[in-house]
PDB file of N, CA and C in Angstrom:
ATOM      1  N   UNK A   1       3.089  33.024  37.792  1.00  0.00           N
ATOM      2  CA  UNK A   1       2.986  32.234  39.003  1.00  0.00           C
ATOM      3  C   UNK A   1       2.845  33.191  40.175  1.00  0.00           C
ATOM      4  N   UNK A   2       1.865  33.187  41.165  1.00  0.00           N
ATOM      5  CA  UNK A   2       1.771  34.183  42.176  1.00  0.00           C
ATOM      6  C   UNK A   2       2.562  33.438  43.301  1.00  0.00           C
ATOM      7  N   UNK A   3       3.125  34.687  44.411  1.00  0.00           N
ATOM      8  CA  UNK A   3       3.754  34.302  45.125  1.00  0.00           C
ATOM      9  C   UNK A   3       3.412  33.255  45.945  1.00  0.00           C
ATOM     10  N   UNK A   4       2.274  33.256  46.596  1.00  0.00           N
ATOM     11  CA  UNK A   4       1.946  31.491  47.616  1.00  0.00           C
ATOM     12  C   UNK A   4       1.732  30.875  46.957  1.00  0.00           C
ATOM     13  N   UNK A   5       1.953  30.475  45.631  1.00  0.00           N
ATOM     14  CA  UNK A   5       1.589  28.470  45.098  1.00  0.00           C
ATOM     15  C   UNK A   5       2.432  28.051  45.079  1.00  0.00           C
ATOM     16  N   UNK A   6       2.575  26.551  44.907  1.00  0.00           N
ATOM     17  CA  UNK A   6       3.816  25.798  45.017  1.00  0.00           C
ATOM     18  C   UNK A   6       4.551  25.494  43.529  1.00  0.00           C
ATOM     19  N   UNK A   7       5.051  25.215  43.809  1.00  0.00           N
ATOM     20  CA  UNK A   7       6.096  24.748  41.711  1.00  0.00           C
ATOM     21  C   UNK A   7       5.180  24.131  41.385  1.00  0.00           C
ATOM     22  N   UNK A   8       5.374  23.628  40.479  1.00  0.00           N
ATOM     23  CA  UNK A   8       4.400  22.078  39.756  1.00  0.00           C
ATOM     24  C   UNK A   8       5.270  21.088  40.162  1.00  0.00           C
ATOM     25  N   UNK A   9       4.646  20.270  40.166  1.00  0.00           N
ATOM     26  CA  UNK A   9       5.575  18.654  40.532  1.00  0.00           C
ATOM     27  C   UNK A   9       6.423  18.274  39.591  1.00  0.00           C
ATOM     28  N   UNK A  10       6.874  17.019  40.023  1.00  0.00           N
ATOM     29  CA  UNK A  10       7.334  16.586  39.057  1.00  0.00           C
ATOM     30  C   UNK A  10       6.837  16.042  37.737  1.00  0.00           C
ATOM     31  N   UNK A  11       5.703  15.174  38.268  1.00  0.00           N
ATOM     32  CA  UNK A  11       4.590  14.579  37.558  1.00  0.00           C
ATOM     33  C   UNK A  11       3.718  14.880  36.879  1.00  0.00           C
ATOM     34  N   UNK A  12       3.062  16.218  37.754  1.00  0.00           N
ATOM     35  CA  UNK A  12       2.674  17.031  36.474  1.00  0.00           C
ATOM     36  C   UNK A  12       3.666  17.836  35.230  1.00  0.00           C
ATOM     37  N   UNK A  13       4.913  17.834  35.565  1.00  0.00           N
ATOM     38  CA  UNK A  13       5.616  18.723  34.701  1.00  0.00           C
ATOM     39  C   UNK A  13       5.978  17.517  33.512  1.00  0.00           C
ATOM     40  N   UNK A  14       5.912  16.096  33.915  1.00  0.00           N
ATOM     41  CA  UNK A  14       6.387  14.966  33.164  1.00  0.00           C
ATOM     42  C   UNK A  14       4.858  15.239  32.424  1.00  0.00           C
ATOM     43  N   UNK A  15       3.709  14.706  33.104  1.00  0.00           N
ATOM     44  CA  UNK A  15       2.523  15.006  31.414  1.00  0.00           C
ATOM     45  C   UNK A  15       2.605  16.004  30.924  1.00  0.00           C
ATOM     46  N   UNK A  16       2.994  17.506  31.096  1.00  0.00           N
ATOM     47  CA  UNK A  16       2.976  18.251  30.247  1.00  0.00           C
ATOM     48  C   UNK A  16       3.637  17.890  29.407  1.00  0.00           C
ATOM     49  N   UNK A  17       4.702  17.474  29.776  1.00  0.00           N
ATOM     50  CA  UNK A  17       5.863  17.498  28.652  1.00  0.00           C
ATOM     51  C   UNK A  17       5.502  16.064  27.452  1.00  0.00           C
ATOM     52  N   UNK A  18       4.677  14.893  28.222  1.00  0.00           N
ATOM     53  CA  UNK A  18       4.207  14.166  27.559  1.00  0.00           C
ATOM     54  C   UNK A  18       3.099  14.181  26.448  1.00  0.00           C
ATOM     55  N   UNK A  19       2.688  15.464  26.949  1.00  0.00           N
ATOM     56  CA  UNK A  19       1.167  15.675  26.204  1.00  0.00           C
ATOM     57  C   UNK A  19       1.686  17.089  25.203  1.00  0.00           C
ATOM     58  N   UNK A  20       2.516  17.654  25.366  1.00  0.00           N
ATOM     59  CA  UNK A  20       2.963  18.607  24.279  1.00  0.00           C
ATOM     60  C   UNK A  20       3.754  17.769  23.299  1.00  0.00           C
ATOM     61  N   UNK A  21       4.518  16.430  23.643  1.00  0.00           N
ATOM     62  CA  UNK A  21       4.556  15.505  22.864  1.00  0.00           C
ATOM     63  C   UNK A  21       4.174  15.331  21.882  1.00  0.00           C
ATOM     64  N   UNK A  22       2.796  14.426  22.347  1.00  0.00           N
ATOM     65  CA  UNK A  22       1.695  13.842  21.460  1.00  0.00           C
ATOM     66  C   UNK A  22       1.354  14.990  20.692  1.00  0.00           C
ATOM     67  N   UNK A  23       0.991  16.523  20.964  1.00  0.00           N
ATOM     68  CA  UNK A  23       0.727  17.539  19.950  1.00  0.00           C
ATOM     69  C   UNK A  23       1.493  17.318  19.161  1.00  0.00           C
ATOM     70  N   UNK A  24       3.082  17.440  19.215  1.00  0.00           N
ATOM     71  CA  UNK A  24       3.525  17.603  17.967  1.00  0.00           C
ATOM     72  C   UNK A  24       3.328  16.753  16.872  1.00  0.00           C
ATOM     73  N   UNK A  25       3.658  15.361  17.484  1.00  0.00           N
ATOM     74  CA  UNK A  25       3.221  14.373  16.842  1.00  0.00           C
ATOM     75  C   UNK A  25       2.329  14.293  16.064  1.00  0.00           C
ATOM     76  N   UNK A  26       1.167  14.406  16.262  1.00  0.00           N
ATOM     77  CA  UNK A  26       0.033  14.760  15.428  1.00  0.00           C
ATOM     78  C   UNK A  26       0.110  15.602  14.538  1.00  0.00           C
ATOM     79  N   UNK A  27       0.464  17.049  14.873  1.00  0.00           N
ATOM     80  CA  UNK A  27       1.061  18.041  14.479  1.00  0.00           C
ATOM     81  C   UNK A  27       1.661  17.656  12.552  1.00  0.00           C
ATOM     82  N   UNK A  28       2.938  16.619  13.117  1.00  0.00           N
ATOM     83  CA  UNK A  28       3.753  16.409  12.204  1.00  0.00           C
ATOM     84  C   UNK A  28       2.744  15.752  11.403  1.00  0.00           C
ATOM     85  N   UNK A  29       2.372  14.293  11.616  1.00  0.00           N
ATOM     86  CA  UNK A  29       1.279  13.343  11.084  1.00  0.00           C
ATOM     87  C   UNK A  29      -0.031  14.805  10.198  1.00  0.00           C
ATOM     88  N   UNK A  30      -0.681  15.870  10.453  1.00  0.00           N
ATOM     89  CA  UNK A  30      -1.277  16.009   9.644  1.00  0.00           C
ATOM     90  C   UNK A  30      -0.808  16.718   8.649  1.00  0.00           C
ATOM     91  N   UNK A  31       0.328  17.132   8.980  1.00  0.00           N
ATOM     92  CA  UNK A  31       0.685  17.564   7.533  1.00  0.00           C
ATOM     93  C   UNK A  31       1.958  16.892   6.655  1.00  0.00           C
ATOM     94  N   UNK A  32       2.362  15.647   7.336  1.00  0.00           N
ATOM     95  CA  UNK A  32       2.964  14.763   6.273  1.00  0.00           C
ATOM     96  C   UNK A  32       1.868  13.470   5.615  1.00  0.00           C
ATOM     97  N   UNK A  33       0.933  13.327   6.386  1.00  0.00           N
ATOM     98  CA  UNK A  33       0.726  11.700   5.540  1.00  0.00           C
ATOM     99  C   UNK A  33      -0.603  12.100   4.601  1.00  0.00           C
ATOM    100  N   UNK A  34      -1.432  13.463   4.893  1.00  0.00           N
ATOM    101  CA  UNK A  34      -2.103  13.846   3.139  1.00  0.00           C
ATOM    102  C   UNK A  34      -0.822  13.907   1.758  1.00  0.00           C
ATOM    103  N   UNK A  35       0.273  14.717   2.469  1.00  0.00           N
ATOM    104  CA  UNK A  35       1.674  14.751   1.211  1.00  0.00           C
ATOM    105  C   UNK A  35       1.367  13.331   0.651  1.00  0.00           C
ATOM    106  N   UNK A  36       1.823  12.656   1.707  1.00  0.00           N
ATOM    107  CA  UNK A  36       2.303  11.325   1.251  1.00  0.00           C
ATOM    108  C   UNK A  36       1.572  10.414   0.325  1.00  0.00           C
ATOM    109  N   UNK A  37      -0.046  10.729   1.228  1.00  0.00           N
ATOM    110  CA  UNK A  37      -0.954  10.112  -0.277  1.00  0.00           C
ATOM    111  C   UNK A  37      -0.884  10.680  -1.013  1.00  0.00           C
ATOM    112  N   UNK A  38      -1.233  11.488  -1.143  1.00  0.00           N
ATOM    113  CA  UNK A  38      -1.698  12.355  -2.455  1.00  0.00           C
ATOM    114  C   UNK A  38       0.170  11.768  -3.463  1.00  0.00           C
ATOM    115  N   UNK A  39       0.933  12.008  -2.673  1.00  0.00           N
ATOM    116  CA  UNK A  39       2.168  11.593  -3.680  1.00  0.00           C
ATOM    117  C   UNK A  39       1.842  10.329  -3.727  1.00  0.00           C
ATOM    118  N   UNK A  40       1.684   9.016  -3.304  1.00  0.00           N
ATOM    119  CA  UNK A  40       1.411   7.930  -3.581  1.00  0.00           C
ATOM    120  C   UNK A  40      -0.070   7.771  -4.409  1.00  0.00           C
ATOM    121  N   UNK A  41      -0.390   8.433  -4.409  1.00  0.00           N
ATOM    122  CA  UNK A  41      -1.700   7.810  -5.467  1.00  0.00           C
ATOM    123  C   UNK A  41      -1.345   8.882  -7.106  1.00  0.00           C
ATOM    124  N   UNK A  42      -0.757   9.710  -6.862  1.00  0.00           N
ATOM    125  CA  UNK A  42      -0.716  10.539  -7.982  1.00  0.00           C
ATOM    126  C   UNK A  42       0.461   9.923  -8.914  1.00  0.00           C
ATOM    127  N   UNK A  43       1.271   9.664  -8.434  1.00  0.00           N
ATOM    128  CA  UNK A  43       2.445   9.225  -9.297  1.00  0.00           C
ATOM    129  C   UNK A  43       2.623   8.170 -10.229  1.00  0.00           C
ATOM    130  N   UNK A  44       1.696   7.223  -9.970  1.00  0.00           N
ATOM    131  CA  UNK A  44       1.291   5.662 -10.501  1.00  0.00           C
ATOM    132  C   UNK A  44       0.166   6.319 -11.500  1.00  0.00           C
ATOM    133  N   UNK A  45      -0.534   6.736 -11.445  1.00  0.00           N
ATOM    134  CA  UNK A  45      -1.597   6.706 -12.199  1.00  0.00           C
ATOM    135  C   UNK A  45      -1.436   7.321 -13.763  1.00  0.00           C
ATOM    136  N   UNK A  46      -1.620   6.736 -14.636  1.00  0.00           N
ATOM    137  CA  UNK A  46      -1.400   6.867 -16.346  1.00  0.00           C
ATOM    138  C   UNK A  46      -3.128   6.614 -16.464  1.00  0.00           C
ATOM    139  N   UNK A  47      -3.137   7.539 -17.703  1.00  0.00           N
ATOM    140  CA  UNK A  47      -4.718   7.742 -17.966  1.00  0.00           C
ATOM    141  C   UNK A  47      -4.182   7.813 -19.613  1.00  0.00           C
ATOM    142  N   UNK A  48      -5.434   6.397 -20.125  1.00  0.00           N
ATOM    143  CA  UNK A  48      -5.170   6.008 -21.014  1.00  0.00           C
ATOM    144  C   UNK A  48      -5.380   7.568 -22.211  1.00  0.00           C
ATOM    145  N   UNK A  49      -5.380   7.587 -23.426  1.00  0.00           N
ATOM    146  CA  UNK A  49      -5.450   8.603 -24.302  1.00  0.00           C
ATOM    147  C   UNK A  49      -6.621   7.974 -25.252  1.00  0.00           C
ATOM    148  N   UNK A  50      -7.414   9.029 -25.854  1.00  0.00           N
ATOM    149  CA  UNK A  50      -8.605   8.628 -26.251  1.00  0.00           C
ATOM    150  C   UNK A  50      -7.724   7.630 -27.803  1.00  0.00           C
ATOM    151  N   UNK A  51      -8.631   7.046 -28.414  1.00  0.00           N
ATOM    152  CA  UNK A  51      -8.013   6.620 -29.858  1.00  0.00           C
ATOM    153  C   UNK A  51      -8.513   7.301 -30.884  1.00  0.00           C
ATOM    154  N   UNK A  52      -7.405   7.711 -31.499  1.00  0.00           N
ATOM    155  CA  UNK A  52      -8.211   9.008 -32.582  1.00  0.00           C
ATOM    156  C   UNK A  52      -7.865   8.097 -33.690  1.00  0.00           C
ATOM    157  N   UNK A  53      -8.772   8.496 -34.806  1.00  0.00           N
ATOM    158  CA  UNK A  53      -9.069   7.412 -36.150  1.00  0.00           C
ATOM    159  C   UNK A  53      -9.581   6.466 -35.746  1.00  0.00           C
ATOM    160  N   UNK A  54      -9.782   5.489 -36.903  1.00  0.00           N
ATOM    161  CA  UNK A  54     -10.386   3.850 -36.913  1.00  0.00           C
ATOM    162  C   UNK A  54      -9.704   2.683 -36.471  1.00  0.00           C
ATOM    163  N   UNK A  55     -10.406   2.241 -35.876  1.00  0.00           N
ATOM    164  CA  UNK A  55      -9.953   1.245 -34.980  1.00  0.00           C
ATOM    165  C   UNK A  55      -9.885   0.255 -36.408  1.00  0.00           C
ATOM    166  N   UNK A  56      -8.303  -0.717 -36.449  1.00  0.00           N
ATOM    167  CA  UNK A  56      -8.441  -1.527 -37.458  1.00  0.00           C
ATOM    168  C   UNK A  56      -9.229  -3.220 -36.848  1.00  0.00           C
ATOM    169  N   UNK A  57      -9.908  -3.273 -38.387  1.00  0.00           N
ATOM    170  CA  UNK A  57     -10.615  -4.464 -37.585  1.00  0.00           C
ATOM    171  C   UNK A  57     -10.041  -5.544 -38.735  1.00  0.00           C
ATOM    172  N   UNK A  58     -10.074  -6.567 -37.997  1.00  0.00           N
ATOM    173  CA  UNK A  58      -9.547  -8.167 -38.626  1.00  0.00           C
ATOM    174  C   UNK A  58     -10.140  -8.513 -39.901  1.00  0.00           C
ATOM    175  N   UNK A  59      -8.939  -8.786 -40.355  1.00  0.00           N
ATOM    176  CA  UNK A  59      -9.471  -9.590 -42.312  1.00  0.00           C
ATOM    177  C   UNK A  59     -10.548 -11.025 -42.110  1.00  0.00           C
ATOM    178  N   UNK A  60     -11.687 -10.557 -42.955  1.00  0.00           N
ATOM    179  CA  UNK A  60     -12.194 -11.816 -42.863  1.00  0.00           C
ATOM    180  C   UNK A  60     -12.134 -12.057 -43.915  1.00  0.00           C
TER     181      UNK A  60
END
């Protein structure tokens, strides 16, 4: 800060503080909610297994 400027206001010191906010926010959001899918779609999913041998087929 050089000696002749004035402080910052109040108002501007309130959006900074509002807008370093929202960074974090985001911040947090991109690196929790890929986790979160990726854990929500991975955990459910069962993948059937091929069928090895002959499939039995019905007495006629």
């Amino acid at each position: 800060m050089e000696s002749g400027s004035q402080p910052a206001s109040t108002t501007e010191r309130s959006t900074h503080r509002f807008a370093e906010l929202v960074g974090v926010v985001i911040a947090l959001l991109t690196l929790t909610v890929p986790l979160a899918v990726i854990a929500h779609y991975s955990g459910g999913a069962q993948f059937s297994q091929p069928v090895s041998g002959v499939l039995s087929r019905p007495n006629r």
